[in-house]
N, C-alpha and C. Protein backbone atom coordinates (compact mmCIF):
# COMPACT_ATOMS: atom_id res chain seq x y z
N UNK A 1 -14.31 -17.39 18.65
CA UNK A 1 -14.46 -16.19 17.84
C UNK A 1 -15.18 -16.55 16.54
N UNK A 2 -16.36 -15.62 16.35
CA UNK A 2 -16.68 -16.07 14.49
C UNK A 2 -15.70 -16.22 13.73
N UNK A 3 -16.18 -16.65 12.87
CA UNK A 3 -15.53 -16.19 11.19
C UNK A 3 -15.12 -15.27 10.61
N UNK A 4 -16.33 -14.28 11.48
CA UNK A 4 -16.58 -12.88 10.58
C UNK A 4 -15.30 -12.04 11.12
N UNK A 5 -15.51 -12.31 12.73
CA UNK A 5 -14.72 -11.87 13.76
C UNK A 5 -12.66 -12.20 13.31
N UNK A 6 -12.68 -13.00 13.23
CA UNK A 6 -11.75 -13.39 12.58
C UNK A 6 -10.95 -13.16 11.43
N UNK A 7 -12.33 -13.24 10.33
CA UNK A 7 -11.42 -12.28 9.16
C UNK A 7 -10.67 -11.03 9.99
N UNK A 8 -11.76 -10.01 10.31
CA UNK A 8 -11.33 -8.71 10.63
C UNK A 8 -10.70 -8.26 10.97
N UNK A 9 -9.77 -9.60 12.40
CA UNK A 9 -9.30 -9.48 12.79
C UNK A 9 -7.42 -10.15 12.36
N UNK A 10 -7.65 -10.45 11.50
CA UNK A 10 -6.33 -11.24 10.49
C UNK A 10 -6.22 -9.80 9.76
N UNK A 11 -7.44 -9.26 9.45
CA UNK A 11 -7.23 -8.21 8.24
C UNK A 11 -6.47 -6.88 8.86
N UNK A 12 -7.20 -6.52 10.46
CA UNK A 12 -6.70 -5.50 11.18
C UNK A 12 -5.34 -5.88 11.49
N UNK A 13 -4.83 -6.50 11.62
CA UNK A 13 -3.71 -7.18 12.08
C UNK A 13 -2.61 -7.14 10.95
N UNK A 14 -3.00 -7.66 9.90
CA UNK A 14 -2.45 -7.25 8.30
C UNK A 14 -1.80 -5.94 8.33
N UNK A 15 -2.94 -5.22 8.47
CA UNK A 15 -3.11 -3.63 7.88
C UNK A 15 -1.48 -2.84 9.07
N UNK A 16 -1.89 -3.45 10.31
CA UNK A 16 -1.03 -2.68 10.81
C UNK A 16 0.71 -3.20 10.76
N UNK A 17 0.65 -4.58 10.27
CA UNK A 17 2.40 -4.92 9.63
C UNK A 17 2.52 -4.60 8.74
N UNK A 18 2.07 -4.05 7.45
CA UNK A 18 1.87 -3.54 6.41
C UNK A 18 2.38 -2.23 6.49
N UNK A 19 1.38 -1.47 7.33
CA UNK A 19 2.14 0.13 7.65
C UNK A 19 3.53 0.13 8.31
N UNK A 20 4.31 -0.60 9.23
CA UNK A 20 4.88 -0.99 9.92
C UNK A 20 6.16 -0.87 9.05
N UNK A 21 6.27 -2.15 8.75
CA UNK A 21 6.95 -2.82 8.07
C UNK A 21 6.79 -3.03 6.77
N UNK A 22 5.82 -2.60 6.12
CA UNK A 22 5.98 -2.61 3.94
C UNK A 22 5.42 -3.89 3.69
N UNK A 23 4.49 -3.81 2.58
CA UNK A 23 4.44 -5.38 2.02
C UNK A 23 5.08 -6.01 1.93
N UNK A 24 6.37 -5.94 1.66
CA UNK A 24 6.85 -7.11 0.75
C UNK A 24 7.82 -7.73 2.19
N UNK A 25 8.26 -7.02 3.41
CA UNK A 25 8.47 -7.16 3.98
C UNK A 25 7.87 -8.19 5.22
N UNK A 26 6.34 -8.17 5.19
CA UNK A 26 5.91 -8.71 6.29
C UNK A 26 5.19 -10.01 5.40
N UNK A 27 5.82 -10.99 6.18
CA UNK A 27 5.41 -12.92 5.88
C UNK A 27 3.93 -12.76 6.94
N UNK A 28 3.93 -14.31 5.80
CA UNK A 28 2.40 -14.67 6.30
C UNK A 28 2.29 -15.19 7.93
N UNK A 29 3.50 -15.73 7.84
CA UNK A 29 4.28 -15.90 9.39
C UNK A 29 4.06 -15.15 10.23
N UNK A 30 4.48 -14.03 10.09
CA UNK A 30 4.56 -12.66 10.61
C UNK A 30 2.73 -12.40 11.34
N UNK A 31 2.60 -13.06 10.54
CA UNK A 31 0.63 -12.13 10.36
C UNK A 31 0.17 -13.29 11.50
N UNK A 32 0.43 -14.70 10.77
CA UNK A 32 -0.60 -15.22 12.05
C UNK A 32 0.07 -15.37 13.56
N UNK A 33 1.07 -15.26 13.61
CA UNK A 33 2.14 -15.00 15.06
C UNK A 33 1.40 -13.31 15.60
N UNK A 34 1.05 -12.67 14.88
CA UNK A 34 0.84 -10.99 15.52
C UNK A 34 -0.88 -11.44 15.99
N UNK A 35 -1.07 -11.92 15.41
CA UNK A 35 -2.60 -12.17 15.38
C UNK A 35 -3.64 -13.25 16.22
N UNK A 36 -1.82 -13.93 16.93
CA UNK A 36 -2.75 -14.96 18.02
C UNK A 36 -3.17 -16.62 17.13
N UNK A 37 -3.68 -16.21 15.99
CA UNK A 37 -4.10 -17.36 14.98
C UNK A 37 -2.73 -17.87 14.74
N UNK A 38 -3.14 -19.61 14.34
CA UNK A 38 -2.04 -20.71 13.54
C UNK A 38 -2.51 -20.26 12.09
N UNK A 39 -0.87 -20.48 11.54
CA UNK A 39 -0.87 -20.77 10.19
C UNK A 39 -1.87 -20.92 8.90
N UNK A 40 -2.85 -22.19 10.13
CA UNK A 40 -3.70 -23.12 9.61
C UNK A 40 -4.67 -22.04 9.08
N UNK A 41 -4.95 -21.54 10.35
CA UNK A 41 -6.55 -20.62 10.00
C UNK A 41 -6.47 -19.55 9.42
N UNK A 42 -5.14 -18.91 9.37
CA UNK A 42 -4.41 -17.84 8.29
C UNK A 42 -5.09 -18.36 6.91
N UNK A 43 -4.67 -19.43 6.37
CA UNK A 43 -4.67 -19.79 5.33
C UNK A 43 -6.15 -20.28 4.91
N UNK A 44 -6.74 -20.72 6.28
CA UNK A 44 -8.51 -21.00 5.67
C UNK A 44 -8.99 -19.50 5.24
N UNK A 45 -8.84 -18.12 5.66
CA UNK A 45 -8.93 -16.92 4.96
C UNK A 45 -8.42 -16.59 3.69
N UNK A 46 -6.87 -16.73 4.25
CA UNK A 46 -6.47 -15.99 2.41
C UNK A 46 -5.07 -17.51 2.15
N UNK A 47 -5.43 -17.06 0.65
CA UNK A 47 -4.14 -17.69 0.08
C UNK A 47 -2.84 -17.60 0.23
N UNK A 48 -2.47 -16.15 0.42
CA UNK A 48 -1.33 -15.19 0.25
C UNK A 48 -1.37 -14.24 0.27
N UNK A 49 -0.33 -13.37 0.64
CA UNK A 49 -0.62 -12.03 1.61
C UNK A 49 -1.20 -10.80 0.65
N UNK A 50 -0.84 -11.10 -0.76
CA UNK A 50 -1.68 -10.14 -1.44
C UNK A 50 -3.00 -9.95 -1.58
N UNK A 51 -3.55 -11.56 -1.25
CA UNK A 51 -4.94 -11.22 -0.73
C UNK A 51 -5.50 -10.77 0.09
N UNK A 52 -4.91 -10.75 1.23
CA UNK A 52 -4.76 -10.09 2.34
C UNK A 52 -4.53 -8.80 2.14
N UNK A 53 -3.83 -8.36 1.30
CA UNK A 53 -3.47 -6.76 0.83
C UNK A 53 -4.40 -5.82 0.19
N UNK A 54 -4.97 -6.80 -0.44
CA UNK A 54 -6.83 -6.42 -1.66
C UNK A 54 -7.53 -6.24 -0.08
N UNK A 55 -7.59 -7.30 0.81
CA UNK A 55 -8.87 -7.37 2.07
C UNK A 55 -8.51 -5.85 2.78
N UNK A 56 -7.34 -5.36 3.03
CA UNK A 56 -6.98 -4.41 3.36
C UNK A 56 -7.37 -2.91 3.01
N UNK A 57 -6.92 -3.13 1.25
CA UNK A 57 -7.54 -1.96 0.81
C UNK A 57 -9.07 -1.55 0.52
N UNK A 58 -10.02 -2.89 0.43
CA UNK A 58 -11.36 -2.98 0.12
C UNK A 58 -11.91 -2.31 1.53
N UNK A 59 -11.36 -2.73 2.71
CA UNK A 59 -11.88 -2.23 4.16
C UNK A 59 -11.87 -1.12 4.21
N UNK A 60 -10.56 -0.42 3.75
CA UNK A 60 -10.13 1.49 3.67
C UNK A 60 -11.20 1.84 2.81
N UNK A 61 -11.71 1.38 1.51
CA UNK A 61 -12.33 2.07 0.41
C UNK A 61 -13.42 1.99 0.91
N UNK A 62 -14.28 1.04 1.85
CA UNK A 62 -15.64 0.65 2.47
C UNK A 62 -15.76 1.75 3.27
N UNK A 63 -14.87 2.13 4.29
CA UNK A 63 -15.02 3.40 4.46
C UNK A 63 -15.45 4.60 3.80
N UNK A 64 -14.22 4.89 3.01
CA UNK A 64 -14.78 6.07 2.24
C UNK A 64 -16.06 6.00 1.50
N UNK A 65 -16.39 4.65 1.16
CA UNK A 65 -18.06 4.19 0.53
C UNK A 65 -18.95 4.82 1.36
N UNK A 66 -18.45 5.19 2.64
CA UNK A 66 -19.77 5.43 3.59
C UNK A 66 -19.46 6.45 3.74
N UNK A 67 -18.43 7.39 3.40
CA UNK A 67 -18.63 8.97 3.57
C UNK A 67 -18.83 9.15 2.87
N UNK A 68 -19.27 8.84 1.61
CA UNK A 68 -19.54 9.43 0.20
C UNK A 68 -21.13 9.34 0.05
N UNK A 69 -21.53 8.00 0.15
CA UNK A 69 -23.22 8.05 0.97
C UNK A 69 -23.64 9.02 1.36
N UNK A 70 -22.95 9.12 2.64
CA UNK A 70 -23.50 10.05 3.76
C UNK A 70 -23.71 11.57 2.78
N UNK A 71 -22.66 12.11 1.99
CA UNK A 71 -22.78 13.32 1.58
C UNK A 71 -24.19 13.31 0.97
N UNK A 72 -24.71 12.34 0.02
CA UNK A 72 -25.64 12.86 -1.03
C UNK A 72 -27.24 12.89 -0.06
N UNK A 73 -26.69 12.46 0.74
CA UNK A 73 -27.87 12.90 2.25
C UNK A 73 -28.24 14.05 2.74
N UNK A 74 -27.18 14.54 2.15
CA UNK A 74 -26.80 15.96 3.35
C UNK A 74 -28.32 16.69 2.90
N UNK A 75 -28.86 17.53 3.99
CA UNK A 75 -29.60 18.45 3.22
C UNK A 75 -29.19 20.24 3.15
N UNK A 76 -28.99 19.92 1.73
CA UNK A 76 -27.98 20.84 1.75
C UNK A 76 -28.13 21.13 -0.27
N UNK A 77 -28.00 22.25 -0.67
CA UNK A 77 -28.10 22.12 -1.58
C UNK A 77 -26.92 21.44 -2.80
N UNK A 78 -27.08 20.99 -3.95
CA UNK A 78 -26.61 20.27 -4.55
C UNK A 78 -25.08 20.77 -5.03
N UNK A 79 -25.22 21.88 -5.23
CA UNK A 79 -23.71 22.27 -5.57
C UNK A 79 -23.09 22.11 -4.16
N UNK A 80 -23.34 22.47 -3.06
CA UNK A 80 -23.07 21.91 -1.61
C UNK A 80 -22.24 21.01 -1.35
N UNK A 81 -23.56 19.56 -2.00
CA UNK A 81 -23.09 18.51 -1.97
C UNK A 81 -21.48 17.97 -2.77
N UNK A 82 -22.26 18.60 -4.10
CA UNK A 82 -20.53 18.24 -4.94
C UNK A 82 -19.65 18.54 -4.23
N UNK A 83 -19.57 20.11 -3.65
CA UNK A 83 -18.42 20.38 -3.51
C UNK A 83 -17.67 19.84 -1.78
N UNK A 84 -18.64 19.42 -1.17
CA UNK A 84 -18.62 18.53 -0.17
C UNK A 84 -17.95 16.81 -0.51
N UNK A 85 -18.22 16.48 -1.61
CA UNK A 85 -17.57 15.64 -1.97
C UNK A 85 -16.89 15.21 -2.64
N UNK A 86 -16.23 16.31 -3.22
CA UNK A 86 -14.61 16.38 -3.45
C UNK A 86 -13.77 16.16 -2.77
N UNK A 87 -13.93 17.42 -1.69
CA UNK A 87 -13.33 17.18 -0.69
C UNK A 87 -12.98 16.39 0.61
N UNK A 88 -14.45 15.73 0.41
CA UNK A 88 -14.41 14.41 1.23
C UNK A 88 -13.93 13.50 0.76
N UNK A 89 -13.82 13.22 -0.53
CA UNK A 89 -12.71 12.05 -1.25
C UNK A 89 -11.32 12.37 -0.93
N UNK A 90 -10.71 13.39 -0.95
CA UNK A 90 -9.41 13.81 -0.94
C UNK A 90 -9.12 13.62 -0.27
N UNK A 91 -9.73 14.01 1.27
CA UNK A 91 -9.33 13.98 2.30
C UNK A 91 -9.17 12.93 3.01
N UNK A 92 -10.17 12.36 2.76
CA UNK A 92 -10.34 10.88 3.32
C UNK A 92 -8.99 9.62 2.66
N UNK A 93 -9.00 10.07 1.25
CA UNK A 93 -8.06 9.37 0.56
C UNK A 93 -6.41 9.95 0.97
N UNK A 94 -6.46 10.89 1.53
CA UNK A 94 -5.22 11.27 1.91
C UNK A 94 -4.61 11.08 3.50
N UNK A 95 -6.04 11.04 4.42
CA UNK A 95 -5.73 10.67 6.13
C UNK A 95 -5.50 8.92 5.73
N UNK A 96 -5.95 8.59 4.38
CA UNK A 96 -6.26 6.77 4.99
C UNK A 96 -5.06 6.44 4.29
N UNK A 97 -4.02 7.23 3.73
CA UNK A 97 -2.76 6.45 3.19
C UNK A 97 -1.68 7.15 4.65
N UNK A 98 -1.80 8.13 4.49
CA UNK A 98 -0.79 9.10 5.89
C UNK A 98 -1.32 7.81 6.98
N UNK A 99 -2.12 7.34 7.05
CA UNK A 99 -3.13 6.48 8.61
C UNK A 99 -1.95 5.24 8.13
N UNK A 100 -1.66 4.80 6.98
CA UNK A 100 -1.36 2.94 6.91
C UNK A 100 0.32 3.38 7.01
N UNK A 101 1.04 4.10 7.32
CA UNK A 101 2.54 4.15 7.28
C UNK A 101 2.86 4.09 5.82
N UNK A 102 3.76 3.22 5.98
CA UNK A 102 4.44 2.41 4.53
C UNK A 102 4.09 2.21 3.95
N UNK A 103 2.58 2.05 4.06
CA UNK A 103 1.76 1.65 3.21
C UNK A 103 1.40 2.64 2.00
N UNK A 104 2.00 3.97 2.16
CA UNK A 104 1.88 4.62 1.93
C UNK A 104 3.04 4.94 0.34
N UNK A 105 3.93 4.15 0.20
CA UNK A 105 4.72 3.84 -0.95
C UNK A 105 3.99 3.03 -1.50
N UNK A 106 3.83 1.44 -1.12
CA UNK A 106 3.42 0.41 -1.38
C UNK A 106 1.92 1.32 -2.18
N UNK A 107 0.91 1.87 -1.61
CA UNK A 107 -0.52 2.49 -2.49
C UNK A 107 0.17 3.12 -3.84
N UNK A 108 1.47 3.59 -3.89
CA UNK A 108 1.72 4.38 -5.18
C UNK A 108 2.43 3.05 -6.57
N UNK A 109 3.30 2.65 -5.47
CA UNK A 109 3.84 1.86 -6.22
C UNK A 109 2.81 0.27 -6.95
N UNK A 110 1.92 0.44 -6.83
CA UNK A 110 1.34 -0.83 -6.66
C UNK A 110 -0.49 -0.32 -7.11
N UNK A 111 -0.03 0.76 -7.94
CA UNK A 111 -0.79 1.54 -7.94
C UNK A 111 -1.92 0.45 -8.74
N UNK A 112 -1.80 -0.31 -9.77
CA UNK A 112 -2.23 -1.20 -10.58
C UNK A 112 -3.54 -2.40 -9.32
N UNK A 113 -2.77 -2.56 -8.23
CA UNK A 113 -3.11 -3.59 -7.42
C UNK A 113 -4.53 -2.18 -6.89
N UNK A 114 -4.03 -1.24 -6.12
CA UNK A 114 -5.78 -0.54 -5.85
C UNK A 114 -6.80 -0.19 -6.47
N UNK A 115 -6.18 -0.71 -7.83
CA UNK A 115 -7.24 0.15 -9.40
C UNK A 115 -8.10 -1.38 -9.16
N UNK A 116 -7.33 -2.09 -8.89
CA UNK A 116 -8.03 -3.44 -9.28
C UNK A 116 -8.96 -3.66 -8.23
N UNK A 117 -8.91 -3.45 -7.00
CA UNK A 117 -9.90 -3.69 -5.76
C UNK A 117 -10.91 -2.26 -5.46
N UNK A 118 -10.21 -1.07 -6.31
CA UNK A 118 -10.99 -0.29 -5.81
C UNK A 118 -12.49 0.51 -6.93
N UNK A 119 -12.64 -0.84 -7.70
CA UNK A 119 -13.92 -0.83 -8.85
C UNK A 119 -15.08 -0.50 -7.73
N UNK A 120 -15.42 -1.39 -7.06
CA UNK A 120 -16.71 -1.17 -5.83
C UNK A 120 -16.85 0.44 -5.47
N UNK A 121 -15.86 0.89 -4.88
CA UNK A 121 -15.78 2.41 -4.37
C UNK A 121 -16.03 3.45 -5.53
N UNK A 122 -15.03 3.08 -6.63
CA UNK A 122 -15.51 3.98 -7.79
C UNK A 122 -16.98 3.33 -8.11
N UNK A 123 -17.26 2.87 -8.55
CA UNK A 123 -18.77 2.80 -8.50
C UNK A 123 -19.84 3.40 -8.04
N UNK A 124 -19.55 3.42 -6.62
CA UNK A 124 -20.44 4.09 -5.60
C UNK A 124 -20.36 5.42 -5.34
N UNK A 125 -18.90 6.08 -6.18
CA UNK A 125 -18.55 7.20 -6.09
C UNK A 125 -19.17 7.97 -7.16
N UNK A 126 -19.48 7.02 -8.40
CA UNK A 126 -19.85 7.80 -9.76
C UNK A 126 -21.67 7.51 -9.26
N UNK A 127 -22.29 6.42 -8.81
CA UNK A 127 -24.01 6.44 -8.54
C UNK A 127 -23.70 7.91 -7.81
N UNK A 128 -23.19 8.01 -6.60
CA UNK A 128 -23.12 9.43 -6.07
C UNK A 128 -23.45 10.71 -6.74
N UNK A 129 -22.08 10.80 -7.24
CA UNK A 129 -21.67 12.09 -8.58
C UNK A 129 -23.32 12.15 -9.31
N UNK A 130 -23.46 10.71 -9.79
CA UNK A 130 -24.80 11.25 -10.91
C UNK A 130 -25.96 11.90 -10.14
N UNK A 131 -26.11 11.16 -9.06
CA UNK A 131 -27.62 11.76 -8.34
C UNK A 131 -27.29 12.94 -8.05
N UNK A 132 -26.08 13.75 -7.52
CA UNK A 132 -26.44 14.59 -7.11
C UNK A 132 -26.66 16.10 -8.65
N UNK A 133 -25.80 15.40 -9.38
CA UNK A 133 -25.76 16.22 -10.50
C UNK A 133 -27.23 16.13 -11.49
N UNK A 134 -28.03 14.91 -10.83
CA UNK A 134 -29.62 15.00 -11.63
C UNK A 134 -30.37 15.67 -10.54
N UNK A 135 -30.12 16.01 -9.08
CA UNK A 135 -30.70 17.00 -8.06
C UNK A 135 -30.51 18.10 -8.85
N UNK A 136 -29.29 18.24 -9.24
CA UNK A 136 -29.06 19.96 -9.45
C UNK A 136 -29.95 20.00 -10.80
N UNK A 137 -29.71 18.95 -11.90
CA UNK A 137 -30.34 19.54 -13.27
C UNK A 137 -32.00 19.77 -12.74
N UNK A 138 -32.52 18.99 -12.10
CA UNK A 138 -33.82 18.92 -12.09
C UNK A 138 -34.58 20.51 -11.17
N UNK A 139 -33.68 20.57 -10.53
CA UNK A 139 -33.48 21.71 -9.18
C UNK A 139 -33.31 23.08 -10.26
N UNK A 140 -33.27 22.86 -11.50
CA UNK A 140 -32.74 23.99 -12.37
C UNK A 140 -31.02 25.02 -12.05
N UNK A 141 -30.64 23.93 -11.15
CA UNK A 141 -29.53 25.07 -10.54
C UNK A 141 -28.54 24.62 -11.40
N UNK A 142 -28.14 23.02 -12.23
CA UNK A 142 -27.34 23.14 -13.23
C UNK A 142 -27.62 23.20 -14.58
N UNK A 143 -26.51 23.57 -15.20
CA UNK A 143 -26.77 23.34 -16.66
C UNK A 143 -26.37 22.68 -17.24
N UNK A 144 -26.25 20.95 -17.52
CA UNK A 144 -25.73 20.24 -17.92
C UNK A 144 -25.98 19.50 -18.94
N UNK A 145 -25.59 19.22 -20.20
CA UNK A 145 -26.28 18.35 -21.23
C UNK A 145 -26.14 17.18 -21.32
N UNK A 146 -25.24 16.52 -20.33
CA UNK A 146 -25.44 14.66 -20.37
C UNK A 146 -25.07 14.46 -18.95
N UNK A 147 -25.81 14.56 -18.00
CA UNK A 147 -25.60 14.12 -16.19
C UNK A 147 -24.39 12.75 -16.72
N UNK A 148 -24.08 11.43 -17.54
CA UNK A 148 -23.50 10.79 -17.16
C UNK A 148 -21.86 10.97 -17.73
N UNK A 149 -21.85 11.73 -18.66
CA UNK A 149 -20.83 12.28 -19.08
C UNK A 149 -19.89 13.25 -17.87
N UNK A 150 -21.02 14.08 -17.60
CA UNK A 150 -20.55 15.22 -16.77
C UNK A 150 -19.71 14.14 -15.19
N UNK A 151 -20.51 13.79 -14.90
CA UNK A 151 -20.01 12.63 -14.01
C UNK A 151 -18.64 11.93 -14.27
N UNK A 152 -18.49 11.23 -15.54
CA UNK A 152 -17.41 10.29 -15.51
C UNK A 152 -16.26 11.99 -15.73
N UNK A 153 -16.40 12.75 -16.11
CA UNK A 153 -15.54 13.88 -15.93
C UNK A 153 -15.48 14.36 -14.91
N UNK A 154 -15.89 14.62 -13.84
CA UNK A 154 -15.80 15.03 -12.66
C UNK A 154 -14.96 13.40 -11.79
N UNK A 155 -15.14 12.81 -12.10
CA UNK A 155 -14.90 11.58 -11.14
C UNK A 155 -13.16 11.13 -11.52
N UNK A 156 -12.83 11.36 -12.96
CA UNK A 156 -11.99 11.19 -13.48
C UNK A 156 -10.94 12.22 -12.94
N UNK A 157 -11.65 13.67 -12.88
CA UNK A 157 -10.49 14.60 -12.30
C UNK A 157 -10.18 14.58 -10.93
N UNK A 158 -10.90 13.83 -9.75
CA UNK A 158 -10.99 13.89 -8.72
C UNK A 158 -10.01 12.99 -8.20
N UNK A 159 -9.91 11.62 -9.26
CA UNK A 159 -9.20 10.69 -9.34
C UNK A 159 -7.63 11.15 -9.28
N UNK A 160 -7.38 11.55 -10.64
CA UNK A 160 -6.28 12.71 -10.95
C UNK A 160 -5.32 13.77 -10.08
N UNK A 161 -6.63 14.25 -9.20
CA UNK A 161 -6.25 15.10 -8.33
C UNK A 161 -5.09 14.18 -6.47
N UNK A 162 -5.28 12.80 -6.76
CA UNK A 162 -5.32 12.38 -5.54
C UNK A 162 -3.55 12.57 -5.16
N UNK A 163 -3.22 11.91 -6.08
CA UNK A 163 -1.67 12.04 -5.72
C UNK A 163 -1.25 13.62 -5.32
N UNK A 164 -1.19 14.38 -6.48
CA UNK A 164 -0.59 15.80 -6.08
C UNK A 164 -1.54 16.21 -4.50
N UNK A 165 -2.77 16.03 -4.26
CA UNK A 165 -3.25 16.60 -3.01
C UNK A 165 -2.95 16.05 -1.93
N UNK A 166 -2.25 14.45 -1.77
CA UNK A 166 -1.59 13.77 -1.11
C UNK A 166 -0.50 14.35 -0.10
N UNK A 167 0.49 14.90 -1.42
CA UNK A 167 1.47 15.37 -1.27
C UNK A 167 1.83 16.49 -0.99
N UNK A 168 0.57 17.23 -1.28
CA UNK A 168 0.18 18.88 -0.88
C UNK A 168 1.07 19.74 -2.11
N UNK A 169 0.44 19.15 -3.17
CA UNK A 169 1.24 20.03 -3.97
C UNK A 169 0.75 20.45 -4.99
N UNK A 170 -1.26 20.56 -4.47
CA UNK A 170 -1.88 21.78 -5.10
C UNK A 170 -2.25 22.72 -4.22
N UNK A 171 -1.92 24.07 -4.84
CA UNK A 171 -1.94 25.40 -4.17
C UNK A 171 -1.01 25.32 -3.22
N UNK A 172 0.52 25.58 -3.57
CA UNK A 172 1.29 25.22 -3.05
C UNK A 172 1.44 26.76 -2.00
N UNK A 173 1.62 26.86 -1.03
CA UNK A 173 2.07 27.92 -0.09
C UNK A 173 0.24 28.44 0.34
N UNK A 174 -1.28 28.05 -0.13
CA UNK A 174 -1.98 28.37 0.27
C UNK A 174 -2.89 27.99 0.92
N UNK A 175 -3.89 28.36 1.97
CA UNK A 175 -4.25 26.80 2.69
C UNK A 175 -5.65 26.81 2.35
N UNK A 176 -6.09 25.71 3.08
CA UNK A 176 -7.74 25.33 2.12
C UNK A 176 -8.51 26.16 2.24
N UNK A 177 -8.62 26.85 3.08
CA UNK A 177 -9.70 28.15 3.10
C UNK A 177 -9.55 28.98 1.79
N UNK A 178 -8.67 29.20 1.23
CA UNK A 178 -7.85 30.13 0.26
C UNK A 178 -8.28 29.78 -0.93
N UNK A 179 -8.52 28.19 -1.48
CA UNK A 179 -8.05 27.54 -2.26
C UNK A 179 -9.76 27.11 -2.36
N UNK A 180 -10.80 27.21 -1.34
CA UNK A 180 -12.25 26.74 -1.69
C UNK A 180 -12.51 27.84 -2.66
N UNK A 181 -12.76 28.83 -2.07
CA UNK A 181 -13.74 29.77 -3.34
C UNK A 181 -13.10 29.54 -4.39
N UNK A 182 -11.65 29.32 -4.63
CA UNK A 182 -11.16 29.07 -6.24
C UNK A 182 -12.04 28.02 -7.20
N UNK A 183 -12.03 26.64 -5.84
CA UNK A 183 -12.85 25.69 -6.65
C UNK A 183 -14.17 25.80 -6.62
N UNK A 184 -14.88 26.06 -5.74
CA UNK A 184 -15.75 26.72 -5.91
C UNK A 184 -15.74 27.16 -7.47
N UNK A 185 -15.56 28.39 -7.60
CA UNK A 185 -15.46 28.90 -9.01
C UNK A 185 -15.17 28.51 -10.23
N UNK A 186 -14.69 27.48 -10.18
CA UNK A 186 -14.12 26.73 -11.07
C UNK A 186 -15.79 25.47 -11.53
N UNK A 187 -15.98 25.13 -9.98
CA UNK A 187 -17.32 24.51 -10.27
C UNK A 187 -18.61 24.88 -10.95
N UNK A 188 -18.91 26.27 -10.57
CA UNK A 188 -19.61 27.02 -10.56
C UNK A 188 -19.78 27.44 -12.42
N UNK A 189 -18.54 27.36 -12.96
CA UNK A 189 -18.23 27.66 -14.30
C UNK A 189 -18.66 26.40 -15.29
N UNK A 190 -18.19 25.48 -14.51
CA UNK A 190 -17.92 23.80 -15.15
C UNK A 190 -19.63 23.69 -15.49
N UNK A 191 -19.96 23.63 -14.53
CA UNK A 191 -21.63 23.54 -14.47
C UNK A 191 -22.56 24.36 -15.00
N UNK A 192 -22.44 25.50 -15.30
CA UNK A 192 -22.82 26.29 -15.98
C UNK A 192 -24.39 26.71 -15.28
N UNK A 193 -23.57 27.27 -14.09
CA UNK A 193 -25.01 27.42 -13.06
C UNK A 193 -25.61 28.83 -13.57
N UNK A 194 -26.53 29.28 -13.21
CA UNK A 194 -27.19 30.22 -13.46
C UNK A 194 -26.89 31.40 -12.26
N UNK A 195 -27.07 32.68 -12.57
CA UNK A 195 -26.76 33.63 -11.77
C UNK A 195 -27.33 33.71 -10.67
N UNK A 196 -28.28 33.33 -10.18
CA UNK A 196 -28.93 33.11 -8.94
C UNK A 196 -28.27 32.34 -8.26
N UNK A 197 -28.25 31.15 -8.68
CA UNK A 197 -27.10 30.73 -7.83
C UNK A 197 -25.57 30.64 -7.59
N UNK A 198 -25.02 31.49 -8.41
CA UNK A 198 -23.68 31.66 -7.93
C UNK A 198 -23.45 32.59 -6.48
N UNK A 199 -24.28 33.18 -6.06
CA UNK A 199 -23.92 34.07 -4.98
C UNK A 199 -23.83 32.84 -3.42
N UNK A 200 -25.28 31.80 -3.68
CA UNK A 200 -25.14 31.19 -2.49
C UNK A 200 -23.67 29.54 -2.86
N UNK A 201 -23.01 29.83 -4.13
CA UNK A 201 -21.84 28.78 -4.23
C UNK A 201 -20.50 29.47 -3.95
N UNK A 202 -20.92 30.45 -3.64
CA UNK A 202 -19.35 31.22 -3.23
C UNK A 202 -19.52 31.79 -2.03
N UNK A 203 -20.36 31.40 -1.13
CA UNK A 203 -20.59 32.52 0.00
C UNK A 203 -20.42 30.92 0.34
């Protein structure tokens, strides 16, 4: 088996004693016994299982790196896009903790440990945010006076938003159909679009 093959496969293997059974619960023991691998070659990968825990969460966030890509592709117009990728963060950030089990305490509690591995993803999330918000200024469809400002504010609330949408405990009793045109509208305001285009951001 490669190397490469190998990590992935220590890491997939990780991920699913982790959901299982909880970090703090599952030994390094544990990992290379599930995984077929000795000890030995456990340890030519990671040090200790928290590294293993970073390899874990960097794989989940690599994901969402590539649905967030994919959006500013779309052809589709730019308020579109934003609002396409809001919701593709949320969602994605909410199937990929519900997806790891237990892991699913361990992401809150340990909240310090995903801030720390998940710099790469925010990154790629704010290059995102800006291009599409210099489509719209240039497109005349927004009105914005600093694209990088407007960005680290949008990225910051999206952030914000993850726990309570997790838990389903925004728009409580209403379901997402209900709850788009709100944001929608809310976007639509933030941005300070022009009347022409508010008809095709709410339809």
């Amino acid at each position: 088996m490669s190397t490469s093959k190998t990590r992935e496969r220590l890491i997939e293997v990780a991920r699913e004693l982790f959901a299982h059974k909880g970090l703090e619960a599952t030994t390094m023991n544990d990992i290379a016994a599930a995984s077929g691998r000795g000890r030995r070659t456990l340890y030519t990968y990671f040090r200790n299982k928290e590294e293993i825990y970073y390899a874990v969460i960097e794989e989940e966030l690599a994901r969402l790196s590539q649905n967030m890509s994919a959006v500013l592709d779309m052809d589709v117009p730019p308020e579109e896009k934003l609002f396409k990728l809001i919701y593709t963060h949320l969602q994605a950030i909410r199937e990929t903790v519900a997806r790891n089990g237990t892991l699913r305490a361990e992401f809150f509690r340990n909240i310090w440990m995903v801030e720390k591995v998940r710099r790469t993803f925010d990154e790629e999330e704010h290059r995102v945010l800006t291009a599409i918000l210099q489509q719209g200024v240039d497109s005349g469809r927004f009105r914005v006076m600093h694209v990088g400002l407007m960005s680290d504010i949008i990225h910051c609330t999206i952030k914000g938003l993850e726990v309570p949408y997790i838990y389903d405990r925004l728009g409580v009793g209403l379901s997402e159909d209900e709850t788009y045109p709100m944001v929608k509208d809310i976007l639509m305001r933030v941005l300070d679009m022009p009347a022409a285009s508010h008809h095709s951001i709410l339809n």
